[in-house]
N, C-alpha and C. Protein backbone atom coordinates (compact mmCIF):
# COMPACT_ATOMS: atom_id res chain seq x y z
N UNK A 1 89.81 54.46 36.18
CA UNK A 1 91.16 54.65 35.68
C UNK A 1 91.16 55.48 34.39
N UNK A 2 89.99 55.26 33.89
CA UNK A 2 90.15 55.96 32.53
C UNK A 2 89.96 57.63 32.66
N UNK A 3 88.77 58.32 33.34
CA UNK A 3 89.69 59.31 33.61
C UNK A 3 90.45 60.07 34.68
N UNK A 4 91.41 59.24 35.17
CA UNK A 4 92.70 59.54 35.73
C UNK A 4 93.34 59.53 34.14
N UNK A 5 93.62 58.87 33.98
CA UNK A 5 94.30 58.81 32.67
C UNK A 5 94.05 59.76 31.38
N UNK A 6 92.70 60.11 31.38
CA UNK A 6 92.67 61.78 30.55
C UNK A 6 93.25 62.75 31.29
N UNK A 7 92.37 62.88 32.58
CA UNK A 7 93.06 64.04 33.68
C UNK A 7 94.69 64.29 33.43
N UNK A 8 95.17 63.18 33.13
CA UNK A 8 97.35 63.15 33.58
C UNK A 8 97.33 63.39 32.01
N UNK A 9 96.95 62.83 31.12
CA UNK A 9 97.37 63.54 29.38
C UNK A 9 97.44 64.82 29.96
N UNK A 10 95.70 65.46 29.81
CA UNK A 10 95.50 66.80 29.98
C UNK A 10 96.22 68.28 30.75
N UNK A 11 96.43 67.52 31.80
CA UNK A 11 97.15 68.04 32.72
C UNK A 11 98.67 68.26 32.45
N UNK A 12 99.30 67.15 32.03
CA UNK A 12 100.60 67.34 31.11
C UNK A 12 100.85 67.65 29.96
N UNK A 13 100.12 67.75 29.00
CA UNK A 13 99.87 68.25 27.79
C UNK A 13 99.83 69.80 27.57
N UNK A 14 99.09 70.94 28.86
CA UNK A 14 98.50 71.73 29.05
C UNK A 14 100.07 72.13 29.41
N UNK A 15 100.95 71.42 30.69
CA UNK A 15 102.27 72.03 31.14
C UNK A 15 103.31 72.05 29.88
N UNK A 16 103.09 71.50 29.51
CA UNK A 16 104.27 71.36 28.29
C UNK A 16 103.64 72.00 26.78
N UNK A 17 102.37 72.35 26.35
CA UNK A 17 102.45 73.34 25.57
C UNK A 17 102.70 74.87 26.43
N UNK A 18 102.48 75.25 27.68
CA UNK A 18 102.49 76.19 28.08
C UNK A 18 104.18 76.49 27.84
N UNK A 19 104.38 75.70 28.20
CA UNK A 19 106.39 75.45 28.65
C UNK A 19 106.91 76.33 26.98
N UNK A 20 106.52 75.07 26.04
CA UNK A 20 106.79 75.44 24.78
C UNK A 20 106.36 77.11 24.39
N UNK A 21 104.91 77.29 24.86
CA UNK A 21 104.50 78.53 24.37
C UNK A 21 105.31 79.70 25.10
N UNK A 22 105.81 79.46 26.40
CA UNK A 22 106.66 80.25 26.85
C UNK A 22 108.09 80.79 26.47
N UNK A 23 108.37 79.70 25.83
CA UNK A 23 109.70 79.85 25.30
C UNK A 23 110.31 80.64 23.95
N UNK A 24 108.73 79.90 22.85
CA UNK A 24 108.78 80.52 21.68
C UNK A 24 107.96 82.24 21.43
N UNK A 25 107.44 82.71 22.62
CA UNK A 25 106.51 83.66 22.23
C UNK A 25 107.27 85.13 22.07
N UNK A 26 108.43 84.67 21.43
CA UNK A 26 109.56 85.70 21.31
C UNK A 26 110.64 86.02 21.39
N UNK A 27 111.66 86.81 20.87
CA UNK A 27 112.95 86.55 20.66
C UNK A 27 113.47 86.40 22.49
N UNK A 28 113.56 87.03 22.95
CA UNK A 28 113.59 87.45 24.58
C UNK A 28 113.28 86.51 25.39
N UNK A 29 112.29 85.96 25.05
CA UNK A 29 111.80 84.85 26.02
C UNK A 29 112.60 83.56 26.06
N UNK A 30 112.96 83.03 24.34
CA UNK A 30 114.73 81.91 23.42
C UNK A 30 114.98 82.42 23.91
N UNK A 31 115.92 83.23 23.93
CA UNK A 31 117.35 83.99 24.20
C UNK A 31 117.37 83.74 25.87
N UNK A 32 116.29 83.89 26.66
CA UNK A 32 116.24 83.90 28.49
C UNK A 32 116.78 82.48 28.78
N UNK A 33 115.92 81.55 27.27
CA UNK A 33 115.73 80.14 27.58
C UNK A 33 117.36 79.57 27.55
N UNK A 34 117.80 80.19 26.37
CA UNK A 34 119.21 79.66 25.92
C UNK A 34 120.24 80.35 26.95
N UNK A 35 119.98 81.52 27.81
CA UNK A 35 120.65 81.96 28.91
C UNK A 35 120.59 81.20 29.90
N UNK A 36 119.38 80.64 30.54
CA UNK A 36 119.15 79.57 31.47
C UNK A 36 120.26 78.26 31.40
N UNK A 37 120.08 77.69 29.96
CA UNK A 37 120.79 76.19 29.61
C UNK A 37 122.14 76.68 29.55
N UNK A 38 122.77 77.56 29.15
CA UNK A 38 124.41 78.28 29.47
C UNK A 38 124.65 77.83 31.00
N UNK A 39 123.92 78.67 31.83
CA UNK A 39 124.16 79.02 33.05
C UNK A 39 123.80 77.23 33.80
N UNK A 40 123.15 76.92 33.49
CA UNK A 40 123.08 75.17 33.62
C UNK A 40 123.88 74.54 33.54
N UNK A 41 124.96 74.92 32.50
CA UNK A 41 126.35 74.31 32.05
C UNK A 41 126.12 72.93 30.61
N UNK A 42 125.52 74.05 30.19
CA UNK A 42 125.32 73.86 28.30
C UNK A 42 126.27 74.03 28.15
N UNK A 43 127.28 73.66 27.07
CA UNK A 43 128.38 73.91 26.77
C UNK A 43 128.19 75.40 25.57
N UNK A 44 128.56 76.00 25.55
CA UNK A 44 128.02 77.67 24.84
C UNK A 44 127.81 76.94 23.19
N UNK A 45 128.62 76.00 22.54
CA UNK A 45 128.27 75.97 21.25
C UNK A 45 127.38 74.44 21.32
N UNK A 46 126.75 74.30 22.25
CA UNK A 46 125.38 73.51 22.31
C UNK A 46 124.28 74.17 22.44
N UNK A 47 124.25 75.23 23.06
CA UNK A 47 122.89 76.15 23.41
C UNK A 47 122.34 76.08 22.79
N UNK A 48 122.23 76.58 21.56
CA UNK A 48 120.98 76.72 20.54
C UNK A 48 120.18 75.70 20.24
N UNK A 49 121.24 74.41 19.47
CA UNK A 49 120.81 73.08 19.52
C UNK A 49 119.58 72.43 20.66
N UNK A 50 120.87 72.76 21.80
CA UNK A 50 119.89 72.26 22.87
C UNK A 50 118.23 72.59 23.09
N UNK A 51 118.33 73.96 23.01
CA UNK A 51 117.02 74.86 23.26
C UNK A 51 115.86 74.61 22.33
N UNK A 52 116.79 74.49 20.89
CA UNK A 52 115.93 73.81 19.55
C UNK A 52 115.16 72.75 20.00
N UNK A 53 116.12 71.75 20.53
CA UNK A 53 115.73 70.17 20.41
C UNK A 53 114.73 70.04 21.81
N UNK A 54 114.86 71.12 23.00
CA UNK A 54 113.71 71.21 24.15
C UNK A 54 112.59 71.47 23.40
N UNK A 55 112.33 72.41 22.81
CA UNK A 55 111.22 73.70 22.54
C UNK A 55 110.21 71.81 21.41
N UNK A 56 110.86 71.84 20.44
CA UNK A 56 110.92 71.00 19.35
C UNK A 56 110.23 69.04 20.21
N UNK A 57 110.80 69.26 21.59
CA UNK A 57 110.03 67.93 22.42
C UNK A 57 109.11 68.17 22.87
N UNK A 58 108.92 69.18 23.37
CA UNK A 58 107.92 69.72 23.89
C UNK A 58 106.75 69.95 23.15
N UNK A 59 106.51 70.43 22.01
CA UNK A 59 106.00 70.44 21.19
C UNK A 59 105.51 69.16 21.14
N UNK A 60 106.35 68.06 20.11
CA UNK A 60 106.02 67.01 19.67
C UNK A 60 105.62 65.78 20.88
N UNK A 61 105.90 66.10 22.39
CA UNK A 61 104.80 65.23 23.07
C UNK A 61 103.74 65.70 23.59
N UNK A 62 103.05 67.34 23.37
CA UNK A 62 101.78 67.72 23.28
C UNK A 62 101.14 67.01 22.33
N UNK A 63 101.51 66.92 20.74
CA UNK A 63 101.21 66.49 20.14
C UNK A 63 100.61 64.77 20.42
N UNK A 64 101.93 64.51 20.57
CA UNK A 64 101.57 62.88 21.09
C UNK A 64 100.65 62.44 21.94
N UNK A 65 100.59 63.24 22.89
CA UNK A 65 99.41 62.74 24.32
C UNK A 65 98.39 62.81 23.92
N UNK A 66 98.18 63.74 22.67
CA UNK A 66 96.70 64.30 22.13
C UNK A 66 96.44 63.19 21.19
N UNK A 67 97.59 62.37 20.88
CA UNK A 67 97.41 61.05 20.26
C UNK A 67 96.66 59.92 20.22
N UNK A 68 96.14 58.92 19.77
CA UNK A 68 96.58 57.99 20.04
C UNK A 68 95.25 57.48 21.16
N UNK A 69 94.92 56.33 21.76
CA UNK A 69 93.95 55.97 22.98
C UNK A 69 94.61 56.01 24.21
N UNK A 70 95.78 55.88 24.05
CA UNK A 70 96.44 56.67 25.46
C UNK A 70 97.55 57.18 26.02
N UNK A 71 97.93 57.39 24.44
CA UNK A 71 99.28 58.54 24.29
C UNK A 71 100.64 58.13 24.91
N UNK A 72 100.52 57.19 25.35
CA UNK A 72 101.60 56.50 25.50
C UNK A 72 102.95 56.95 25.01
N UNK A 73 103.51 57.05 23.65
CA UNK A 73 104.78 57.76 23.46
C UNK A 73 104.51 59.14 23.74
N UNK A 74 103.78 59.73 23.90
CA UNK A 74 103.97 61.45 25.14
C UNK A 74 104.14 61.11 25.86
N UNK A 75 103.78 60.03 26.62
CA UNK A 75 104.40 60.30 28.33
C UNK A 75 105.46 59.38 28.08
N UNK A 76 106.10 58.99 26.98
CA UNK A 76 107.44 57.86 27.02
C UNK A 76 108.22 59.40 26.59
N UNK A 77 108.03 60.50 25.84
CA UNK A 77 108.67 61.57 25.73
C UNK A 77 108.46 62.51 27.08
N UNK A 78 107.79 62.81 27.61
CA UNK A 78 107.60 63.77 28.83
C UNK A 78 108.87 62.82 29.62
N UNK A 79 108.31 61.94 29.56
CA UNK A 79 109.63 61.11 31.17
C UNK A 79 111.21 61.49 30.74
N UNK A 80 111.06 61.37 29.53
CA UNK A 80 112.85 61.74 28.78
C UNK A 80 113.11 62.88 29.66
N UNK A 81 112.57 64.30 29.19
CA UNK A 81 112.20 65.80 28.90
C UNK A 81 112.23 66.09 30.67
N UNK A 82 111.40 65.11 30.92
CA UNK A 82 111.54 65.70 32.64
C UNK A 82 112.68 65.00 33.32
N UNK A 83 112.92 64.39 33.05
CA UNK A 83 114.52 63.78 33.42
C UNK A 83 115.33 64.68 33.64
N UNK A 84 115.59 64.75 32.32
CA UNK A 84 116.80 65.45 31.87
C UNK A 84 116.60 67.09 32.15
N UNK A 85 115.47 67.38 32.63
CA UNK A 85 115.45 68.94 33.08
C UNK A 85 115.98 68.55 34.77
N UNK A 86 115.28 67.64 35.44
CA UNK A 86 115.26 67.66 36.74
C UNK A 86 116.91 67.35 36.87
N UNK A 87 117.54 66.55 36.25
CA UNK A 87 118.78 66.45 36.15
C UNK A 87 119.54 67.75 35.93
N UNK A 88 119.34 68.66 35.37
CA UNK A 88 119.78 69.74 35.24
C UNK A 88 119.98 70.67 36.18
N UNK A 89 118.32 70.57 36.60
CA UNK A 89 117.98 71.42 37.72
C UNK A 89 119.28 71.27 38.90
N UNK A 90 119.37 69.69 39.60
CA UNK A 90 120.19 69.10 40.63
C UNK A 90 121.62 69.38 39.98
N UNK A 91 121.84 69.56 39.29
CA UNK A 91 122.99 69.89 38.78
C UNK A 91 123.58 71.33 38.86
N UNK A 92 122.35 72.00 38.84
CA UNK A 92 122.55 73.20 38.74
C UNK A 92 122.64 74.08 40.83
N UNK A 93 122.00 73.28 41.14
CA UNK A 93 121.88 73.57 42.68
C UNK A 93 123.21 73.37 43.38
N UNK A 94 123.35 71.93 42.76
CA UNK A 94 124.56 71.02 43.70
C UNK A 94 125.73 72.21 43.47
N UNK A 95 126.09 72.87 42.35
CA UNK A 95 127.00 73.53 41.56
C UNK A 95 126.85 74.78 42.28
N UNK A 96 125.65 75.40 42.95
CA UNK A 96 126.03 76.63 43.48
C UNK A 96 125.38 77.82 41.89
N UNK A 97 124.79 76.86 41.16
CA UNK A 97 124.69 77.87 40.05
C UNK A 97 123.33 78.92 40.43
N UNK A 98 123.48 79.93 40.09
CA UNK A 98 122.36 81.09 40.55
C UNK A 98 121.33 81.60 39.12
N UNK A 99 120.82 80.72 38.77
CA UNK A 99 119.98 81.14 37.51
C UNK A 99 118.37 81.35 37.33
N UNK A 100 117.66 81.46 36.56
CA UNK A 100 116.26 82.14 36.77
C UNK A 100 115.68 80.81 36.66
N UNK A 101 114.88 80.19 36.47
CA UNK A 101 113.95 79.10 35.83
C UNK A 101 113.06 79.61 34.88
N UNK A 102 113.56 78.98 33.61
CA UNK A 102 113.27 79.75 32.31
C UNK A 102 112.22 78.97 32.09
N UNK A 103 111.59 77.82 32.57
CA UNK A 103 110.64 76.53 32.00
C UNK A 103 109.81 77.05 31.14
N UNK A 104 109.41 78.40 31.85
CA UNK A 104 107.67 78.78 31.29
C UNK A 104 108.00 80.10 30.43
N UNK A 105 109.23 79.94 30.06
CA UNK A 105 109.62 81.22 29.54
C UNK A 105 110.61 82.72 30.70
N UNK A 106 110.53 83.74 30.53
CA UNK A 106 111.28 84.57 30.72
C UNK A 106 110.72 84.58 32.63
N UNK A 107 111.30 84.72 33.00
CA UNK A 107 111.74 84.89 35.08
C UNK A 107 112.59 84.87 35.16
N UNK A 108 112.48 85.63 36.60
CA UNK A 108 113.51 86.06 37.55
C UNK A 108 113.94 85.17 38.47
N UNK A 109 112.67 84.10 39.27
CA UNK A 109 112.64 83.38 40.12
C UNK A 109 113.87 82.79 39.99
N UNK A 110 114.95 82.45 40.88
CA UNK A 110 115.98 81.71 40.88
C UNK A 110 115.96 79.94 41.04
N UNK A 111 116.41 79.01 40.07
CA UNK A 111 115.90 77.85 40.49
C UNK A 111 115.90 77.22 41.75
N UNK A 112 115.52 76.47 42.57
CA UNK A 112 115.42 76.05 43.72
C UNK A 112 114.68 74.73 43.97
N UNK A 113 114.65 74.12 45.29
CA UNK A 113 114.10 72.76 45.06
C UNK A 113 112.84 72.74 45.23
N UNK A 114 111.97 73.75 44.97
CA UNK A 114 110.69 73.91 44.41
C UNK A 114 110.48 73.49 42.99
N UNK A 115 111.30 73.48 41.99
CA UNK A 115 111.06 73.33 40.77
C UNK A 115 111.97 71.65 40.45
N UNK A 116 112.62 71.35 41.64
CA UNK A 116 112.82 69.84 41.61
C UNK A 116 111.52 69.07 41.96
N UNK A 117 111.09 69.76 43.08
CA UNK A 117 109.98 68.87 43.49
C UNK A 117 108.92 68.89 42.57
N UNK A 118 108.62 70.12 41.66
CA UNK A 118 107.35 70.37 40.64
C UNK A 118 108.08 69.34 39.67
N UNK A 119 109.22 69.08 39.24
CA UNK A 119 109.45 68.22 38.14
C UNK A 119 109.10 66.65 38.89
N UNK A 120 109.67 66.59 40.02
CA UNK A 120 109.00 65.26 40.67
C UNK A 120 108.05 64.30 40.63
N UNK A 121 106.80 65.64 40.67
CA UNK A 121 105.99 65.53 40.73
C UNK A 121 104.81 65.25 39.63
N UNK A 122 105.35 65.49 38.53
CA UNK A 122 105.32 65.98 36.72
C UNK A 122 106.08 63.91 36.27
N UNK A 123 106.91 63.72 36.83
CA UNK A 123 107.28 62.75 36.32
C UNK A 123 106.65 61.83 37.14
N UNK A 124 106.19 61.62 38.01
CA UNK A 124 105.11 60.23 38.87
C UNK A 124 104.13 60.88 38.06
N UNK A 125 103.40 61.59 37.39
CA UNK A 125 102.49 61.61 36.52
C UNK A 125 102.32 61.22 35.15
N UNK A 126 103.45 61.36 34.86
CA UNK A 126 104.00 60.51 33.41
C UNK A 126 104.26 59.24 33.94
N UNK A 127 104.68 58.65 34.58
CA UNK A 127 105.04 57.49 34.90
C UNK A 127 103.59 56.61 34.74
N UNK A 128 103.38 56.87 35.72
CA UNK A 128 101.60 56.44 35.96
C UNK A 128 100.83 56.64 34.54
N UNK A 129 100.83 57.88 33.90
CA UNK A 129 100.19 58.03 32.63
C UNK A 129 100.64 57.02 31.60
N UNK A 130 102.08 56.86 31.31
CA UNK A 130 102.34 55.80 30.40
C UNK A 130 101.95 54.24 31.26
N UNK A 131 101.51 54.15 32.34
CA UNK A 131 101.70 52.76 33.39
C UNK A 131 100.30 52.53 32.35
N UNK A 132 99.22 53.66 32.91
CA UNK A 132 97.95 53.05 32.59
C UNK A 132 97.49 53.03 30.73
N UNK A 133 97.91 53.75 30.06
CA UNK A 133 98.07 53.81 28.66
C UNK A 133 98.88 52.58 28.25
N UNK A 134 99.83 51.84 28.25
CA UNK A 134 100.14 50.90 28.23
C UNK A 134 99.14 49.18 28.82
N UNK A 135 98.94 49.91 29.74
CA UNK A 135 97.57 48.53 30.51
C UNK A 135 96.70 48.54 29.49
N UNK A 136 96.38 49.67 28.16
CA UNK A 136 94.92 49.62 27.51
C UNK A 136 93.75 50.18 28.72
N UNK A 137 94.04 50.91 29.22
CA UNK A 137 92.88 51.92 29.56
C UNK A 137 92.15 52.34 28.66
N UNK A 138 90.74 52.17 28.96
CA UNK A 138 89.45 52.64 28.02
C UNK A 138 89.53 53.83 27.98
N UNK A 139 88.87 54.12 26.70
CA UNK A 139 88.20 55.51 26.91
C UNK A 139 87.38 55.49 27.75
N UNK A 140 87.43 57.30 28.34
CA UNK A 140 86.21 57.90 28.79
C UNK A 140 85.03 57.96 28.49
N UNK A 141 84.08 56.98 28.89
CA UNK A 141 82.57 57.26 28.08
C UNK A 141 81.50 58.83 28.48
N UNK A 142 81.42 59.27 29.98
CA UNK A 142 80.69 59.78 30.48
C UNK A 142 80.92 60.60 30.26
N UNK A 143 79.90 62.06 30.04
CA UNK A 143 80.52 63.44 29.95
C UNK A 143 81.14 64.12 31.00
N UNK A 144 80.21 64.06 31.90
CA UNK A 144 80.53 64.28 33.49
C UNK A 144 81.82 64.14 33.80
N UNK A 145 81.96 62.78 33.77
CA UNK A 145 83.36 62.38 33.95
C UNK A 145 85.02 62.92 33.17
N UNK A 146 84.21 63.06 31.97
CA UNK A 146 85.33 63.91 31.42
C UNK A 146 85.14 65.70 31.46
N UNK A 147 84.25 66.23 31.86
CA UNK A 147 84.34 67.51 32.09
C UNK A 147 85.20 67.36 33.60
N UNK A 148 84.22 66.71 34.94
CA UNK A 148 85.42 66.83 36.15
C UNK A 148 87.17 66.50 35.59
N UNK A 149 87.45 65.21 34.76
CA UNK A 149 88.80 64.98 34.22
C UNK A 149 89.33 66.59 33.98
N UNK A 150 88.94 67.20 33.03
CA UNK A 150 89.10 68.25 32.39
C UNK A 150 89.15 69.48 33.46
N UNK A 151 88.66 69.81 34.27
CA UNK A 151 88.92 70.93 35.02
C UNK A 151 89.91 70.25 36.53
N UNK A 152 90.00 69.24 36.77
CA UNK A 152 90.70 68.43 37.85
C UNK A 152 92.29 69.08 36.80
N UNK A 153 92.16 68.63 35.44
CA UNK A 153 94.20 68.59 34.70
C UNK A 153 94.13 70.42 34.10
N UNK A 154 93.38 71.06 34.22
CA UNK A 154 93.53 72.15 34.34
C UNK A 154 93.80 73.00 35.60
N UNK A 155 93.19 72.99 36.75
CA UNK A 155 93.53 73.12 37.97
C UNK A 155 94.63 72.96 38.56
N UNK A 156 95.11 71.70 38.04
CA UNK A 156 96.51 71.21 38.60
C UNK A 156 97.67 71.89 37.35
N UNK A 157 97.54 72.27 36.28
CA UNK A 157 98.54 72.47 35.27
C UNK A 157 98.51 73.92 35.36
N UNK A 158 97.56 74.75 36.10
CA UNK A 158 97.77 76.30 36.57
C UNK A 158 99.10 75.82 37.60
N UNK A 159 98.65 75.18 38.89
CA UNK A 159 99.23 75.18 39.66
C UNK A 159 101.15 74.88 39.59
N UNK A 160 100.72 74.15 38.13
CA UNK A 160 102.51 73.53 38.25
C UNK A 160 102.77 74.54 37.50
N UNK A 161 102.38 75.59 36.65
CA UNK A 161 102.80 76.77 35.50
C UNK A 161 102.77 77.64 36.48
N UNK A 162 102.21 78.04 37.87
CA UNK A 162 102.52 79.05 38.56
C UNK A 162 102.90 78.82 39.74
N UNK A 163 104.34 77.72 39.69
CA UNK A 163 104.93 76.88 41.10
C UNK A 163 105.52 78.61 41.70
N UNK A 164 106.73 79.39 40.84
CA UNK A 164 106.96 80.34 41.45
C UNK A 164 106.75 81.37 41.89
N UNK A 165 105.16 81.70 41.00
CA UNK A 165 104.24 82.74 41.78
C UNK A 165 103.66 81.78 43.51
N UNK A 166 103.19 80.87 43.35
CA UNK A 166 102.82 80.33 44.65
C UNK A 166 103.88 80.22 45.72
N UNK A 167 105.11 79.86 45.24
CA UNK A 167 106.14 79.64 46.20
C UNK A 167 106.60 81.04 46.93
N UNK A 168 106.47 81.84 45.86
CA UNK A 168 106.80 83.33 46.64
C UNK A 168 105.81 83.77 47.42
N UNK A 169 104.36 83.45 47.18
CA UNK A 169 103.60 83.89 48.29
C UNK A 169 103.96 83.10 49.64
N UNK A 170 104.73 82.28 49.90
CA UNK A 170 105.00 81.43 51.08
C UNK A 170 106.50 81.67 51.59
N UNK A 171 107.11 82.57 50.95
CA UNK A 171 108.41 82.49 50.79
C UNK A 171 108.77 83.95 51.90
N UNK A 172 109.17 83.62 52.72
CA UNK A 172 109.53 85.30 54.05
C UNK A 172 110.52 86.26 52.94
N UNK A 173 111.46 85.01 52.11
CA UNK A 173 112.94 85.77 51.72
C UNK A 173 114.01 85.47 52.04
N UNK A 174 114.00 85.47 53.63
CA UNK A 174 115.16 84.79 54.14
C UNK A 174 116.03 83.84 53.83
N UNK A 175 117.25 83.49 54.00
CA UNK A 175 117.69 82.43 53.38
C UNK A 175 117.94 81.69 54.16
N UNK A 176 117.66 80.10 53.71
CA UNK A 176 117.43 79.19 54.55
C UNK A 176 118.81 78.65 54.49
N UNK A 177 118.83 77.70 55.83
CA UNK A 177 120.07 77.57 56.57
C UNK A 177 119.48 76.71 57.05
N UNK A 178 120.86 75.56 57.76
CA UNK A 178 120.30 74.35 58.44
C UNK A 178 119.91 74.16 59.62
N UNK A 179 120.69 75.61 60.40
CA UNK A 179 120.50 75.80 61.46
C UNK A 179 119.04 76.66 61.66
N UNK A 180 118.34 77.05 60.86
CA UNK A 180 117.44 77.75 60.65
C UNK A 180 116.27 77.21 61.16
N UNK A 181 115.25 77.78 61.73
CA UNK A 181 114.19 76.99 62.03
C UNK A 181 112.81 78.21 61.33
N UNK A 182 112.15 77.84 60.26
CA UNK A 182 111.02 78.89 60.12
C UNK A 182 109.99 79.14 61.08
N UNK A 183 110.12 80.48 61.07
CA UNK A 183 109.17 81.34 62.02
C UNK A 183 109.97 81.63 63.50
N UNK A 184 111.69 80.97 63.40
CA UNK A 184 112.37 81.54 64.19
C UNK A 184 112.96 82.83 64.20
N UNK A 185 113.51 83.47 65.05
CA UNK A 185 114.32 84.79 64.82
C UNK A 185 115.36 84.50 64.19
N UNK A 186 115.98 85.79 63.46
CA UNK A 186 117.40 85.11 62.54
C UNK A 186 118.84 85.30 63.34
């Protein structure tokens, strides 16, 4: 258990400074971010605030996970943070809204329930991470064990930082429909 429990810090720690580093690595990249949370249905004289107080959590539960014997308030902050994005996200779908997914910074990719399911998936990892950090999970003694930990929450934190490069390699274009069957004629 103990490292599962580095692996899910690491691994979430790694998505959410990336997230943060995406956002702040320039005026263009804010400004995409604070375009995103508009088009989300930010109210226009919340935007900034809002974007502040993301960039600013994000931050401070990298910090936290890196905390502590098992970081416990990072993943009591990640669960907030992914909430309230995935809430957004469904909000933003249900609504018909057509916007980029700014998470990692500046894209085109339009949100979709690819980036519900990557937040899904992000929060049963926090869940579990604060489950076992809370139980008093040991440290990691072995090196071994924490080098596999370590390339296992790197492996996986490429994969969730490049959900919309992967999804487009799988993606025909087409737009899906209910009547639709993939790999049918249109």
């Amino acid at each position: 258990m103990a490292y599962a429990l580095l692996a899910v810090r690491l691994l979430v720690g790694i998505v959410f400074a990336a997230s943060a580093t995406g956002k702040l690595r320039g005026a263009g990249a804010f400004a995409g971010f604070e375009d995103s949370a508009r088009a989300m249905g930010v109210p226009a004289r919340a935007v900034r605030p809002v974007a502040v107080t993301v960039v600013a959590g994000e931050c401070a539960a990298v910090v936290l996970l890196a905390l502590g014997p098992g970081g416990a308030f990072g993943f009591g902050l990640t669960l907030l943070l992914l909430a309230a994005f995935t809430a957004g996200i469904v909000r933003a779908l249900r609504a018909g809204t057509r916007t980029s997914c700014a998470c990692f910074g500046a894209s085109t990719t339009p949100l979709g329930r690819r980036h519900v399911v990557r937040n899904t998936v992000l929060l049963a990892l926090a869940a579990f991470g604060l489950a076992a950090a809370l139980a008093g999970t040991p440290v990691p003694g072995q090196a071994a064990g924490v080098l596999v930990a370590a390339f296992a929450a790197l492996v996986g934190a490429l994969l969730v930082i490049f959900t919309d490069e992967l999804g487009s390699l799988f993606d025909d274009g087409a737009p899906r429909t209910q009547g639709r069957v993939r790999g049918s004629a249109p």
